[in-house]
PDB file of N, CA and C in Angstrom:
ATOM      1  N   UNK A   1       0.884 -14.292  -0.149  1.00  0.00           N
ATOM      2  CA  UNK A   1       0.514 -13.174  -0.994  1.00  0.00           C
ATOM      3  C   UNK A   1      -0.553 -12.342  -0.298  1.00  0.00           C
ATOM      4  N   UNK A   2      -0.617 -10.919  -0.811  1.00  0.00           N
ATOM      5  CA  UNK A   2      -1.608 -10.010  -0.205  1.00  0.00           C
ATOM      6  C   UNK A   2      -3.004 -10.649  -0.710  1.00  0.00           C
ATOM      7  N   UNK A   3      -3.853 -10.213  -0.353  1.00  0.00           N
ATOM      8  CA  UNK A   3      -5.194  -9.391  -0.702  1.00  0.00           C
ATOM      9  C   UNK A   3      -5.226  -9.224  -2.002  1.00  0.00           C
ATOM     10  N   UNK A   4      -4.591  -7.942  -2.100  1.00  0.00           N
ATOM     11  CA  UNK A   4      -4.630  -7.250  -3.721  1.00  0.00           C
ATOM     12  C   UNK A   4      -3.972  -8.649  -5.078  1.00  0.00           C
ATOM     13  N   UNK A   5      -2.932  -9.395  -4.518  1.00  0.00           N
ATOM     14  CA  UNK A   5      -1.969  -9.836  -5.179  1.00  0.00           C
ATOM     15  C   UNK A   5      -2.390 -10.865  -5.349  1.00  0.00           C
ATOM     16  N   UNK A   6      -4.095 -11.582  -4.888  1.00  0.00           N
ATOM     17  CA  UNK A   6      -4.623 -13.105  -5.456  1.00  0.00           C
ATOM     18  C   UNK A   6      -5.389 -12.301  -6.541  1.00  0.00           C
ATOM     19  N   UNK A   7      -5.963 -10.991  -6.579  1.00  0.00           N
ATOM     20  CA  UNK A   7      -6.203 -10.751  -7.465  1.00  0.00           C
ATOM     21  C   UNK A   7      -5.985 -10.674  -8.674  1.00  0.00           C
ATOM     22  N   UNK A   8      -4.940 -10.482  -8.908  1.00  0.00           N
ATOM     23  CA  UNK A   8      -3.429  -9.812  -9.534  1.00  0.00           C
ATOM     24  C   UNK A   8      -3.342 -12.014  -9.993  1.00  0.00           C
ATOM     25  N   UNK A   9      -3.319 -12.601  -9.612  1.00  0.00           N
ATOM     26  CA  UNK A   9      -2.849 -14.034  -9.967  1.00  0.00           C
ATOM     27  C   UNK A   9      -3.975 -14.659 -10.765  1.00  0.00           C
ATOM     28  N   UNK A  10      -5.244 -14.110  -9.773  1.00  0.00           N
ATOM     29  CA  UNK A  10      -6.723 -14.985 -10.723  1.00  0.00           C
ATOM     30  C   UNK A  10      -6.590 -14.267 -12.157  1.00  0.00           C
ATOM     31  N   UNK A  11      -6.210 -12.364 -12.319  1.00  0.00           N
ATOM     32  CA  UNK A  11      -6.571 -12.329 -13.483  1.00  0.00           C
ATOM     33  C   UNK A  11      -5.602 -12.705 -14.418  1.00  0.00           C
ATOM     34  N   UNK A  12      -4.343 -13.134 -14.140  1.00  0.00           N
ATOM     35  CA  UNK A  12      -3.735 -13.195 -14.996  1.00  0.00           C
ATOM     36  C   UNK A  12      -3.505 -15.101 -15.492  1.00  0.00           C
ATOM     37  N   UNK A  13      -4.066 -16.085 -14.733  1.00  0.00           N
ATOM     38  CA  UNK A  13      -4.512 -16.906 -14.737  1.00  0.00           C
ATOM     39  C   UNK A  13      -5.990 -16.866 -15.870  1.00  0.00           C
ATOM     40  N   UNK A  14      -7.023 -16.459 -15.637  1.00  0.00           N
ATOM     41  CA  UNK A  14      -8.098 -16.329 -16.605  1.00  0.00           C
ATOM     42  C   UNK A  14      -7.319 -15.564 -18.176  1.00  0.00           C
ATOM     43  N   UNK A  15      -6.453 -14.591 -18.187  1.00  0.00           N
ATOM     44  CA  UNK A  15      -6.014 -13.960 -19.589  1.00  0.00           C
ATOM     45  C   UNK A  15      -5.178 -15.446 -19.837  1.00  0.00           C
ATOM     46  N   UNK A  16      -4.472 -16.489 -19.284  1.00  0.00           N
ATOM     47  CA  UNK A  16      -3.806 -17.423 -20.135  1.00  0.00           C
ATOM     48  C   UNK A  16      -4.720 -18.374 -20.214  1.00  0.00           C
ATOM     49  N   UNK A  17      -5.932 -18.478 -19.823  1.00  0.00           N
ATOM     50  CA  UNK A  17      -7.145 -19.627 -20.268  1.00  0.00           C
ATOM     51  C   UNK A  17      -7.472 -18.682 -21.081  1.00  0.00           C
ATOM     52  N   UNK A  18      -8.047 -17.743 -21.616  1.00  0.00           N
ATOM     53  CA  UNK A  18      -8.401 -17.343 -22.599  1.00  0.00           C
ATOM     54  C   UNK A  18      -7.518 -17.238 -23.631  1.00  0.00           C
ATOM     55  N   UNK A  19      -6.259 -17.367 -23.448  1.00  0.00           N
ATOM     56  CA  UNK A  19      -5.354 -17.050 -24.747  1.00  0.00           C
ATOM     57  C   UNK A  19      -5.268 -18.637 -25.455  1.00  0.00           C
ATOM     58  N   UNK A  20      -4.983 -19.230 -24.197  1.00  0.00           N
ATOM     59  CA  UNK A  20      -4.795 -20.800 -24.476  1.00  0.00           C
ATOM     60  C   UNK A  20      -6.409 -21.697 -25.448  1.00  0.00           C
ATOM     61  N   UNK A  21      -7.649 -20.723 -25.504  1.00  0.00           N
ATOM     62  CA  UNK A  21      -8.804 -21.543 -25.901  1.00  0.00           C
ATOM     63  C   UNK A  21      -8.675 -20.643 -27.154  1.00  0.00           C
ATOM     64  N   UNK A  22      -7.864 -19.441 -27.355  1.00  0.00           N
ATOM     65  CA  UNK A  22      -8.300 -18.702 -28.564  1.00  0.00           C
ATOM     66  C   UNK A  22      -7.314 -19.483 -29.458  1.00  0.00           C
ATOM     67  N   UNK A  23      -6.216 -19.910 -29.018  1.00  0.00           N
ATOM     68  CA  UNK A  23      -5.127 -20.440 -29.770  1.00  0.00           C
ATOM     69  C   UNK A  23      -5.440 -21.449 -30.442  1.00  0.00           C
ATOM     70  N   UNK A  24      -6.158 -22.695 -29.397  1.00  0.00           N
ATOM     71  CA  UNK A  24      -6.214 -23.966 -29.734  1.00  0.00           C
ATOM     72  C   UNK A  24      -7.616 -23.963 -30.387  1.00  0.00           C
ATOM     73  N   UNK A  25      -8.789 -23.114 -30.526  1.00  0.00           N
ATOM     74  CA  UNK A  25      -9.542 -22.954 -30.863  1.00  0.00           C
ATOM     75  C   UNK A  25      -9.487 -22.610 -32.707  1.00  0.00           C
ATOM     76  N   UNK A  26      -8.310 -21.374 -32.832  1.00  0.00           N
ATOM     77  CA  UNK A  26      -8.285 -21.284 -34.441  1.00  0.00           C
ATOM     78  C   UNK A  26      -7.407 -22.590 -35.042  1.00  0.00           C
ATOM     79  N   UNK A  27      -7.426 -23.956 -34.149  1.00  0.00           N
ATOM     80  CA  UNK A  27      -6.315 -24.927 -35.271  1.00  0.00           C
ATOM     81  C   UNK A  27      -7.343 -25.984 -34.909  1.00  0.00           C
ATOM     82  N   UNK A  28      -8.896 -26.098 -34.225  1.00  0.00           N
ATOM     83  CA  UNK A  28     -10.067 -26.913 -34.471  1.00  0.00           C
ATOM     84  C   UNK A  28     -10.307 -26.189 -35.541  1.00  0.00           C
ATOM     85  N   UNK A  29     -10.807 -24.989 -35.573  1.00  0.00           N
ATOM     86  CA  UNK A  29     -11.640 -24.515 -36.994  1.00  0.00           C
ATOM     87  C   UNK A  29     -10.876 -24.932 -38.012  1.00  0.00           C
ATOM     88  N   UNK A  30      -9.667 -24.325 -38.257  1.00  0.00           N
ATOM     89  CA  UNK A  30      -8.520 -24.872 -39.797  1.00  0.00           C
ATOM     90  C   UNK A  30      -8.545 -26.292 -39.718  1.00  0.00           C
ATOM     91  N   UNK A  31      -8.648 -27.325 -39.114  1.00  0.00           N
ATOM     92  CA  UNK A  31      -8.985 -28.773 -39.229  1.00  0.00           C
ATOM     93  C   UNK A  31      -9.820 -29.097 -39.650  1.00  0.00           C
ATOM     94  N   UNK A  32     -11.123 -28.619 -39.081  1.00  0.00           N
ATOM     95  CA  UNK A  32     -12.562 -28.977 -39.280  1.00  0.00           C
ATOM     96  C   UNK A  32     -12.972 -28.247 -41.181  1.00  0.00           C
ATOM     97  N   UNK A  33     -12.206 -26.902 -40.808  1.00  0.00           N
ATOM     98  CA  UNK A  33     -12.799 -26.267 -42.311  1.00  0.00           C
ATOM     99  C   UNK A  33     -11.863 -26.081 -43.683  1.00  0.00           C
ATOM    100  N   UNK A  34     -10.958 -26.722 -43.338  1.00  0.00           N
ATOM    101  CA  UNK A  34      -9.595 -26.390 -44.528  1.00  0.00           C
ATOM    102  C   UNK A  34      -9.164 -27.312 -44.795  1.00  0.00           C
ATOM    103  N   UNK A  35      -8.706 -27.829 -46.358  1.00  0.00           N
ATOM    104  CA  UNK A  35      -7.735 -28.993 -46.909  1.00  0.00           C
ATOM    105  C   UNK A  35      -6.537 -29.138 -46.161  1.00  0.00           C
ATOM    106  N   UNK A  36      -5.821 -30.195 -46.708  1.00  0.00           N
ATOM    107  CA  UNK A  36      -4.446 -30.212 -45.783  1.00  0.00           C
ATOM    108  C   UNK A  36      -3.645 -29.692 -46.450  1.00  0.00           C
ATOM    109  N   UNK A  37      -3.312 -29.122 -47.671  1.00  0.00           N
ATOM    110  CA  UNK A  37      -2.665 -28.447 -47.976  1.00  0.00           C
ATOM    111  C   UNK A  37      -2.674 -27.201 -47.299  1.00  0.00           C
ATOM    112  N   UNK A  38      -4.487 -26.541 -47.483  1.00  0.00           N
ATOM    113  CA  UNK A  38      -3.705 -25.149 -46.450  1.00  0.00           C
ATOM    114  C   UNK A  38      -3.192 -25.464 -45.208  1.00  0.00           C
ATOM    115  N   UNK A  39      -3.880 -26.674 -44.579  1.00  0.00           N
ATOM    116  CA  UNK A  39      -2.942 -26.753 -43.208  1.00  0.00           C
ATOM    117  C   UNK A  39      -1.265 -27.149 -42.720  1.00  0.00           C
ATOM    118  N   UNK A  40      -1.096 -27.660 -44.086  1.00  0.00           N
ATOM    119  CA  UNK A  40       0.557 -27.516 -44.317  1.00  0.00           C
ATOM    120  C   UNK A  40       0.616 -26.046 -44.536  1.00  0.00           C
ATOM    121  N   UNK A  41       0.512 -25.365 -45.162  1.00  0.00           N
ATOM    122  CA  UNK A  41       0.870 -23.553 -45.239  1.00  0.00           C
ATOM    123  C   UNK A  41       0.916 -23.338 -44.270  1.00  0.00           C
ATOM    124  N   UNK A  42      -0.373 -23.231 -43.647  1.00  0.00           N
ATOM    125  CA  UNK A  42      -0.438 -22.583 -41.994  1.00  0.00           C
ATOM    126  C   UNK A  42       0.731 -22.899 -41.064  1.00  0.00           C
ATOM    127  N   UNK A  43       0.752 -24.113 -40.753  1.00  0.00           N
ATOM    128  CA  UNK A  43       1.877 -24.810 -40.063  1.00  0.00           C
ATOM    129  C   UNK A  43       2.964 -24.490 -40.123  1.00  0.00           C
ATOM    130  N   UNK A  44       3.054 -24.026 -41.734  1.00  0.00           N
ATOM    131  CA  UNK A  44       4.624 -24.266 -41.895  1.00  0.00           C
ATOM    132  C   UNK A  44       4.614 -21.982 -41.414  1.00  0.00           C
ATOM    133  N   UNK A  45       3.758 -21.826 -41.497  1.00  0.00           N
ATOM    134  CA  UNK A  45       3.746 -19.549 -41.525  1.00  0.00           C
ATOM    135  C   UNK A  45       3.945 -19.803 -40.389  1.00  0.00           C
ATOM    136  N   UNK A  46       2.861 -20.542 -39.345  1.00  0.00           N
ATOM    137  CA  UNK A  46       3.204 -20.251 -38.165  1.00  0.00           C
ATOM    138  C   UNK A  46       4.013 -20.442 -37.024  1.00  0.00           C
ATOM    139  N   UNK A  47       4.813 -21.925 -37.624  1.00  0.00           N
ATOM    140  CA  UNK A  47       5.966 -22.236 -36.928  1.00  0.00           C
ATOM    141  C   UNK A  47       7.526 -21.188 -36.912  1.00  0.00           C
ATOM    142  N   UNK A  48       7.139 -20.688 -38.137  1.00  0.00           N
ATOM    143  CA  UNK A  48       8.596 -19.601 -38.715  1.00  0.00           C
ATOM    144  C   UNK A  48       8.357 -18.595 -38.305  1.00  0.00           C
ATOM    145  N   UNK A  49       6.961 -17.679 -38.161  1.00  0.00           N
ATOM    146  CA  UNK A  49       6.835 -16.457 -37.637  1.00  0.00           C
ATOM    147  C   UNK A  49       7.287 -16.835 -35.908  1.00  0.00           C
ATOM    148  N   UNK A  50       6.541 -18.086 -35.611  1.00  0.00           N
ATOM    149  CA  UNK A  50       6.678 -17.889 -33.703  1.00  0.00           C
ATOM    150  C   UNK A  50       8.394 -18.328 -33.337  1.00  0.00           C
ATOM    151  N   UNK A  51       8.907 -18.672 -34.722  1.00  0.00           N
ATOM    152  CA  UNK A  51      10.999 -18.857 -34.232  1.00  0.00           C
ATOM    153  C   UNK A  51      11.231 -17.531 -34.484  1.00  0.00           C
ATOM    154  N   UNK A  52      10.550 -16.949 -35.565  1.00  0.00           N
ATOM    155  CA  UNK A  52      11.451 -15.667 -35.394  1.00  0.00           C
ATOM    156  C   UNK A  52      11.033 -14.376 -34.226  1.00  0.00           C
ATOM    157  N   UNK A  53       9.654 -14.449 -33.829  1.00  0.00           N
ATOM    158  CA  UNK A  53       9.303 -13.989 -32.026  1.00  0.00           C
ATOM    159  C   UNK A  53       9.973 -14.549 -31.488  1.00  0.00           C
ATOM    160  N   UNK A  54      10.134 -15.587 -31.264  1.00  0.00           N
ATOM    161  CA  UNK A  54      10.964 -15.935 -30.362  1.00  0.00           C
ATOM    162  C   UNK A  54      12.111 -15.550 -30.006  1.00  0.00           C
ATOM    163  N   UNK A  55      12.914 -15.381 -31.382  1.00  0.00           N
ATOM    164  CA  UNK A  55      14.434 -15.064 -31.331  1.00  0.00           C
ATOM    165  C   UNK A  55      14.566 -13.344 -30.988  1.00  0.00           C
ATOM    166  N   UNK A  56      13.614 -12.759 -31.422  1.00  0.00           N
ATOM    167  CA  UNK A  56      13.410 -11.382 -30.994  1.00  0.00           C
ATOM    168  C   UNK A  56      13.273 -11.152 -29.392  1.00  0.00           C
ATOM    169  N   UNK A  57      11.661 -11.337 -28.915  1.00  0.00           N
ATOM    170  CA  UNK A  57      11.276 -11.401 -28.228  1.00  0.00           C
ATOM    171  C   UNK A  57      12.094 -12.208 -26.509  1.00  0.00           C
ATOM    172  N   UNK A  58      12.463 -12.992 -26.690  1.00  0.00           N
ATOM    173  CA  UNK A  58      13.608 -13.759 -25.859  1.00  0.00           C
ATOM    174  C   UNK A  58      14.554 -13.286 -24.660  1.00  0.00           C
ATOM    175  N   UNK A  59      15.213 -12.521 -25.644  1.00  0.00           N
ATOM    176  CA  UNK A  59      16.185 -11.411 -24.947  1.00  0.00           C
ATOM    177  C   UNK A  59      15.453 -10.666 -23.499  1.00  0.00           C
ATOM    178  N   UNK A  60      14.401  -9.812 -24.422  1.00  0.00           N
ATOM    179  CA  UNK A  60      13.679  -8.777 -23.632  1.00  0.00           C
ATOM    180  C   UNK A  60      12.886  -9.762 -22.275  1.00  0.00           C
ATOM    181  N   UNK A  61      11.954 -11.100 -22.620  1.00  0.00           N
ATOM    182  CA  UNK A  61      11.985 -11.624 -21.337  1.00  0.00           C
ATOM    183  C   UNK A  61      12.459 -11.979 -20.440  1.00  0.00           C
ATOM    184  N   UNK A  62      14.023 -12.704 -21.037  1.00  0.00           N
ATOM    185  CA  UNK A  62      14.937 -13.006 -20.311  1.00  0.00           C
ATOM    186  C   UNK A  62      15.050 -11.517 -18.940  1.00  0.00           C
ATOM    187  N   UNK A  63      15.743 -10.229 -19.962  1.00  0.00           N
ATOM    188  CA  UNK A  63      15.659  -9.294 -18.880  1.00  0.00           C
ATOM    189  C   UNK A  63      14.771  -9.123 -17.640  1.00  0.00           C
ATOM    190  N   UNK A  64      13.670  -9.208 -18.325  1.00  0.00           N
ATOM    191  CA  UNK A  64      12.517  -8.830 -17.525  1.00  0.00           C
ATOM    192  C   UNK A  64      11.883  -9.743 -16.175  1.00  0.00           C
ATOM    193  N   UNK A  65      12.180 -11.181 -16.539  1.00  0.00           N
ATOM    194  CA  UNK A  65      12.464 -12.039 -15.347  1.00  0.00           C
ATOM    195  C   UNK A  65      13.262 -11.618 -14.627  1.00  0.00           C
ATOM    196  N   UNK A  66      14.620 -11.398 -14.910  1.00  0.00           N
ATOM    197  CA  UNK A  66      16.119 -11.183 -14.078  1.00  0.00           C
ATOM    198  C   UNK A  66      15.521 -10.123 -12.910  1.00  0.00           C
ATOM    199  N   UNK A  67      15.099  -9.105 -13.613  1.00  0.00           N
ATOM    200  CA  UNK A  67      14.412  -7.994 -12.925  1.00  0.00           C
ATOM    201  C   UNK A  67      13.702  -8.098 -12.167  1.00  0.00           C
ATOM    202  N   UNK A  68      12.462  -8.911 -12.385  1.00  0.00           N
ATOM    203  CA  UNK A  68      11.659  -8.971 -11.493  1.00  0.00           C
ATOM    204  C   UNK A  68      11.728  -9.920 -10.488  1.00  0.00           C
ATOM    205  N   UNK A  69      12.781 -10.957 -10.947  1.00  0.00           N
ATOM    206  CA  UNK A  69      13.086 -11.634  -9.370  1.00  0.00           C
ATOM    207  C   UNK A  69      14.367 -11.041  -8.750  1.00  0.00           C
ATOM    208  N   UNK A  70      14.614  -9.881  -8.887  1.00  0.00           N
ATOM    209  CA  UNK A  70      15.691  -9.452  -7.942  1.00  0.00           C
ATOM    210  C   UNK A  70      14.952  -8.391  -7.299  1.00  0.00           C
ATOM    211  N   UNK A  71      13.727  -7.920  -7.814  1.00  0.00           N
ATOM    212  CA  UNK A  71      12.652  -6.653  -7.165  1.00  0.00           C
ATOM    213  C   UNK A  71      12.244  -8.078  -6.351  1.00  0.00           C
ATOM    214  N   UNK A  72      11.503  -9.254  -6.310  1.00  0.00           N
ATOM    215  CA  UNK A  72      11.141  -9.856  -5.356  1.00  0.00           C
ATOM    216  C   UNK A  72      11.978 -10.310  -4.435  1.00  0.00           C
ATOM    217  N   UNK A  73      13.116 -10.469  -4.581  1.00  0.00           N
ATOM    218  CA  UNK A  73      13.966 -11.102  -3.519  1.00  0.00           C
ATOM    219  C   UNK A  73      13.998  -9.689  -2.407  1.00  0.00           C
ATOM    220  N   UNK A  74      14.318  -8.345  -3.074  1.00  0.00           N
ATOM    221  CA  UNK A  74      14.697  -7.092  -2.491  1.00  0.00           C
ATOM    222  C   UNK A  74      13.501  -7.547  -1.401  1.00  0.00           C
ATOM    223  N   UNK A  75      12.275  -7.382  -1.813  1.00  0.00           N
ATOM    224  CA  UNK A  75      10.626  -7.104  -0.894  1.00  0.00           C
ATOM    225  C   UNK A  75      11.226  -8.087  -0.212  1.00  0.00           C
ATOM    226  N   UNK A  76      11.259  -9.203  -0.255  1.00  0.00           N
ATOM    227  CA  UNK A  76      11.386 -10.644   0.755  1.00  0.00           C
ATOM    228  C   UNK A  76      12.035 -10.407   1.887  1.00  0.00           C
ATOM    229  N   UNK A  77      13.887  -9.623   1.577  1.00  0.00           N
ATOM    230  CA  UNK A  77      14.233  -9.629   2.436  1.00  0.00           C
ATOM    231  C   UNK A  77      14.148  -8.547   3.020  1.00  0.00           C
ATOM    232  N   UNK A  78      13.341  -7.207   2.865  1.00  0.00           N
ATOM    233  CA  UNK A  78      13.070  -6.169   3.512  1.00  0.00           C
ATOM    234  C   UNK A  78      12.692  -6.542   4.173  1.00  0.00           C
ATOM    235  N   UNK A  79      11.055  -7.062   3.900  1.00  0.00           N
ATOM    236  CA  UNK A  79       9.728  -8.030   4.663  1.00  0.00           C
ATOM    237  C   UNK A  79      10.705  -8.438   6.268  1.00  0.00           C
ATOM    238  N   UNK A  80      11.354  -9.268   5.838  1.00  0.00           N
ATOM    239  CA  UNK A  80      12.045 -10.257   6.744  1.00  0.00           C
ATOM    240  C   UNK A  80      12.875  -9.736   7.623  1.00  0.00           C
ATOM    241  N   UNK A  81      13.968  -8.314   7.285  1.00  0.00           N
ATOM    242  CA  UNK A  81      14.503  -7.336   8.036  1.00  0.00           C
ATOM    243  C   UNK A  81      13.857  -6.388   8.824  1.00  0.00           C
ATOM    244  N   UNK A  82      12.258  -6.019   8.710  1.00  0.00           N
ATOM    245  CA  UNK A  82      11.490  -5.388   9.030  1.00  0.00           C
ATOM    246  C   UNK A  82      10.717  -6.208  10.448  1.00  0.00           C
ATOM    247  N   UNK A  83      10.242  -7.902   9.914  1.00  0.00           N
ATOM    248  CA  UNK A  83      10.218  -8.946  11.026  1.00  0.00           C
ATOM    249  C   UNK A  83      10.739  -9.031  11.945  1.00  0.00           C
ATOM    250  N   UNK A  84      12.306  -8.897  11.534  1.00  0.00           N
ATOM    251  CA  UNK A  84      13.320  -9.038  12.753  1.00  0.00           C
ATOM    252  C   UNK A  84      13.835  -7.936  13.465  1.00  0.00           C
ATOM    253  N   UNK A  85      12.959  -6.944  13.109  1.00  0.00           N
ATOM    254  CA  UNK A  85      13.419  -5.763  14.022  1.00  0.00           C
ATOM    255  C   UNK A  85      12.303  -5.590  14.826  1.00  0.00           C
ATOM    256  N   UNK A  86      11.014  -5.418  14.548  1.00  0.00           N
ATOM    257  CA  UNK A  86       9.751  -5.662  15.064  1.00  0.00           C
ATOM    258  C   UNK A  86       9.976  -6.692  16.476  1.00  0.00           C
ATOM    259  N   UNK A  87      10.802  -7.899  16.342  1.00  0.00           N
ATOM    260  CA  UNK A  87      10.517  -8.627  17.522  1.00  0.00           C
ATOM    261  C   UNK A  87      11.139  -8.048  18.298  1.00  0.00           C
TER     262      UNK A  87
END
């Protein structure tokens, strides 16, 4: 990877430690501060809202991988056609 592109990895590495402590962070507080009944509610809102993101949401990543590893393969083998003309 470049220069620019460890950059590009640390920050997006630090945004999934921060997402990952905000996540697991609001289901210490609802443990520590809520009956188990609301934590059956919760459980049960938030398991059904994140199937139905999911089922939405899904599609569009799927694409968006496909995409972006066929833009990386393209760079790779430019990179590599560019190598072998150079020598």
């Amino acid at each position: 990877l470049a220069g620019g592109e460890w950059g590009l990895v640390a920050q997006m590495c630090a945004q999934a430690v921060q997402k990952y402590g905000l996540t697991e962070g609001e289901r210490l507080v609802l443990v520590a501060t809520s009956p188990l009944t609301s934590q059956g509610v919760y459980a049960l809102v938030s398991n059904l809202g994140s199937l139905l993101a999911r089922m939405v949401l899904q599609p569009l990543e799927e694409v968006t991988f496909a995409r972006f590893s066929r833009l990386a393969a393209a760079s790779a083998a430019s990179a590599a056609a560019r190598r072998s003309r150079s020598r």
